[in-house]
C-alpha atoms as a PDB file:
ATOM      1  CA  UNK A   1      -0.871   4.973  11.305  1.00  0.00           C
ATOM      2  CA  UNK A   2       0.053   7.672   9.348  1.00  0.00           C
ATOM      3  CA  UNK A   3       2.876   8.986  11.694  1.00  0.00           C
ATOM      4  CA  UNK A   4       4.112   5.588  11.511  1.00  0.00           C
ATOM      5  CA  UNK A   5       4.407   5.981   7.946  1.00  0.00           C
ATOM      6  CA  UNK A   6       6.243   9.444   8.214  1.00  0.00           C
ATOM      7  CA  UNK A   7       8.330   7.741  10.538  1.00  0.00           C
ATOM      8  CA  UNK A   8       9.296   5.344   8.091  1.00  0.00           C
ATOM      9  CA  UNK A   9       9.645   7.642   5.191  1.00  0.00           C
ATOM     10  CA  UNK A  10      12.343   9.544   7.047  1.00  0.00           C
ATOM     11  CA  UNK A  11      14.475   6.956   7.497  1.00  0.00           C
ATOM     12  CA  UNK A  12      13.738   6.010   3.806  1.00  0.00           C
ATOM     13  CA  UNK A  13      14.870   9.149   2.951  1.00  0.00           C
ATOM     14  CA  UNK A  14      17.649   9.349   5.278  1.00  0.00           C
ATOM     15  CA  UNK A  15      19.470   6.163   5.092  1.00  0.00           C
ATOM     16  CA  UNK A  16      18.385   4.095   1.476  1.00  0.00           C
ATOM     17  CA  UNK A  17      17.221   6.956  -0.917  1.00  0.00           C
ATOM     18  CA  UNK A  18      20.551   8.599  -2.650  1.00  0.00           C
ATOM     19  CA  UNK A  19      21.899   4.259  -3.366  1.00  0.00           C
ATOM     20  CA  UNK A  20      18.416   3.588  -4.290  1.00  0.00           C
ATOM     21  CA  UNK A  21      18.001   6.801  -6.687  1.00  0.00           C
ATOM     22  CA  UNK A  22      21.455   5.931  -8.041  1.00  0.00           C
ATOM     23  CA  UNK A  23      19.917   2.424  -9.239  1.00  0.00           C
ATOM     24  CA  UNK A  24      17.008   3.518 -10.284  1.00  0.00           C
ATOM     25  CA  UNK A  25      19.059   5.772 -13.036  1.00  0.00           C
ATOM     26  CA  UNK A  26      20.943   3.305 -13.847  1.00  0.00           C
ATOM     27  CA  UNK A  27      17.710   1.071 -14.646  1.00  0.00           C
ATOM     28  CA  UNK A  28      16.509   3.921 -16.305  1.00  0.00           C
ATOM     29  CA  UNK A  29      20.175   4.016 -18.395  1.00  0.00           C
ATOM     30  CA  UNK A  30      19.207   0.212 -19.183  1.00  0.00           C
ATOM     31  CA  UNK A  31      15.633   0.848 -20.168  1.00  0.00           C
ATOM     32  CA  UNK A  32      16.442   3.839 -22.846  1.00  0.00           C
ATOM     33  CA  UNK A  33      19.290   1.672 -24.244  1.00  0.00           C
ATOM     34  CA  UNK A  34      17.840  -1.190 -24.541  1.00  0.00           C
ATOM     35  CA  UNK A  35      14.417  -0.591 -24.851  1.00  0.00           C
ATOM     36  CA  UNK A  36      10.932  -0.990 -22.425  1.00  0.00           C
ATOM     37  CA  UNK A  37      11.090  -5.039 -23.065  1.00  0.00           C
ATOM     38  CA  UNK A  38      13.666  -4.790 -20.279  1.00  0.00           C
ATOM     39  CA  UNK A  39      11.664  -3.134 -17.683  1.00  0.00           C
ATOM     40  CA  UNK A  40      10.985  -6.364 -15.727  1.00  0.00           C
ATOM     41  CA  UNK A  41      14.251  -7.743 -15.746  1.00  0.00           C
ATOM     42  CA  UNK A  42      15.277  -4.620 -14.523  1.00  0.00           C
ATOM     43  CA  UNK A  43      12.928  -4.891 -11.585  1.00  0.00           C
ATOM     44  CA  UNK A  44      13.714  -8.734 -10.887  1.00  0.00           C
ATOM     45  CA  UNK A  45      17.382  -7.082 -10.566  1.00  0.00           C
ATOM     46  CA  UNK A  46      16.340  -4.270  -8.352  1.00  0.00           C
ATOM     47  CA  UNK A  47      14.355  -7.282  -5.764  1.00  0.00           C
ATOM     48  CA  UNK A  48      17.526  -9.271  -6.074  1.00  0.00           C
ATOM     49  CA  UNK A  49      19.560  -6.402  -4.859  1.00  0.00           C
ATOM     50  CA  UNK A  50      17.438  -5.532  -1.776  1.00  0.00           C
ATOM     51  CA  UNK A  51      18.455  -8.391   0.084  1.00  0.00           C
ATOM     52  CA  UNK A  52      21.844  -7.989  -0.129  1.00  0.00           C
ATOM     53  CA  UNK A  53      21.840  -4.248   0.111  1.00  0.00           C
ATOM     54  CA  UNK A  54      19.430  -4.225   3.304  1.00  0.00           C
ATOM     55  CA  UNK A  55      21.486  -6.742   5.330  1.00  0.00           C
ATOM     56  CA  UNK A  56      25.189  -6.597   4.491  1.00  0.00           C
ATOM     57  CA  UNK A  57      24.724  -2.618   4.475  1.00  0.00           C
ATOM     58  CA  UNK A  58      21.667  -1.164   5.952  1.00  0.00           C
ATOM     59  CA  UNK A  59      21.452  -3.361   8.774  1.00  0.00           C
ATOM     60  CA  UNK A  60      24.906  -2.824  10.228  1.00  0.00           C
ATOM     61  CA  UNK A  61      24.845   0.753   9.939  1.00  0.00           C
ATOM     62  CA  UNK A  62      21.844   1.665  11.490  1.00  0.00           C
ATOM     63  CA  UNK A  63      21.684  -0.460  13.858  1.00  0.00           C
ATOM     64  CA  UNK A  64      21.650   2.455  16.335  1.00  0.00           C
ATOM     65  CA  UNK A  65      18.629   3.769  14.113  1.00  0.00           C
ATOM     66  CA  UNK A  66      16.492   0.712  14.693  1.00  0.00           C
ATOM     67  CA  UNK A  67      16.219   1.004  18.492  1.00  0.00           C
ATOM     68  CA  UNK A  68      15.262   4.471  18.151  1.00  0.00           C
ATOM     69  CA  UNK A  69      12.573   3.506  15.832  1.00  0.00           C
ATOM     70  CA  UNK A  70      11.054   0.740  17.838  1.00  0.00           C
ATOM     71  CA  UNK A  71      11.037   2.979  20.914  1.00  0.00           C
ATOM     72  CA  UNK A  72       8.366   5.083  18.635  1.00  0.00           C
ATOM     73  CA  UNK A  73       6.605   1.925  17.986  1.00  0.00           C
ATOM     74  CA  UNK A  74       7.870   0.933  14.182  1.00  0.00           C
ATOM     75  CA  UNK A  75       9.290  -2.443  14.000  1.00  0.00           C
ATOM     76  CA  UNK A  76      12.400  -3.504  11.744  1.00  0.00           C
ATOM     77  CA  UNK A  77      10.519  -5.577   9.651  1.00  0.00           C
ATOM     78  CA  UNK A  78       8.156  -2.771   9.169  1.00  0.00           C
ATOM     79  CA  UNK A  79      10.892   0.069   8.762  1.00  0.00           C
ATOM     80  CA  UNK A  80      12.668  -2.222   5.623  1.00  0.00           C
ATOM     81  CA  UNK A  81       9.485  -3.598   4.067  1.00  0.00           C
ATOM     82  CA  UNK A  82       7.709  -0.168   3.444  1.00  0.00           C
ATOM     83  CA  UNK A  83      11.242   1.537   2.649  1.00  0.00           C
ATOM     84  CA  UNK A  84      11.349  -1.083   0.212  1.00  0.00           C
ATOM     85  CA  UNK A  85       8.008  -0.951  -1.226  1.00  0.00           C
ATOM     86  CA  UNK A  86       8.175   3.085  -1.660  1.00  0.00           C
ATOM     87  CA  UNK A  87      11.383   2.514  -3.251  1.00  0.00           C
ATOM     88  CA  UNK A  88      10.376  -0.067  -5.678  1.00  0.00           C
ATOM     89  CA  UNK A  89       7.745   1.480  -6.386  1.00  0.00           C
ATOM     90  CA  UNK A  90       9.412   5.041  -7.490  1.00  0.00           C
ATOM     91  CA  UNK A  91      12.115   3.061  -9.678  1.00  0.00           C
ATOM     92  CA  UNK A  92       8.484   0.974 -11.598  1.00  0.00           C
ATOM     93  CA  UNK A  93       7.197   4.860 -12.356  1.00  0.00           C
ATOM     94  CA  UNK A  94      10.899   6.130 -13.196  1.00  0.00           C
ATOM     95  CA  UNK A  95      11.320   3.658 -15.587  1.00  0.00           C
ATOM     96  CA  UNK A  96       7.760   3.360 -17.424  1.00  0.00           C
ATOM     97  CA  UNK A  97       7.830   7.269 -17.746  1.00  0.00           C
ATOM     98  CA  UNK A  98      11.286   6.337 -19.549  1.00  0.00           C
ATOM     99  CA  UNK A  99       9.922   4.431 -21.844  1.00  0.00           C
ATOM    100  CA  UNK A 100       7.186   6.193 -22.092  1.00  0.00           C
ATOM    101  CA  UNK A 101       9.074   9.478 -23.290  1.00  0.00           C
ATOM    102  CA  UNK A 102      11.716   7.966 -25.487  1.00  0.00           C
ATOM    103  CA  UNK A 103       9.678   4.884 -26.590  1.00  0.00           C
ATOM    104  CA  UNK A 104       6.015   6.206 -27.513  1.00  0.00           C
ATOM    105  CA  UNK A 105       5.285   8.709 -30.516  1.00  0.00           C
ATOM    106  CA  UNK A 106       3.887  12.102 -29.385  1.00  0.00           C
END
């Protein structure tokens, strides 16, 4: 289990992290501009993008990458669904610790 997972954090790291970081910042842009009222909106945009991102761009490239992944015993669905979860999960903490610094007295 837990060399599946490391599996699947490489190739989160390798093929979706620097696009997904670069949203994430941008959310985070959103958030101190507009305020922390927009942090679900900002997620709801983030789970709209997946989709799109994941099969018109993901999928085609690494194509190669999935067969090498299933011959270590990950499946796709597996591979994209925890990439996705880690990632959505890092942009939810990035942007309440943005709000949390700009928005809440010290």
């Amino acid at each position: 289990m837990i060399r599946k997972l490391l599996l699947i954090l490489r190739f989160y790291y390798s093929a979706m992290f620097f696009f997904c970081a670069a949203v994430s910042v941008a959310l985070a842009w959103l958030v101190k501009v507009h305020g922390p009222e927009i942090i679900p909106m900002c997620m709801l945009g983030k789970a709209a993008v997946y989709p799109l991102y994941l099969y018109v761009w993901i999928v085609q490239r690494y194509g190669d990458e999935f067969f090498y992944y299933r011959n270590l015993g990950v499946r796709r669905r597996e591979l994209l669904g925890v990439s996705c979860a880690a990632d959505f999960v890092l942009c939810y903490v990035l942007l309440k610790l943005t709000a949390l610094f700009l928005y809440e007295p010290l």
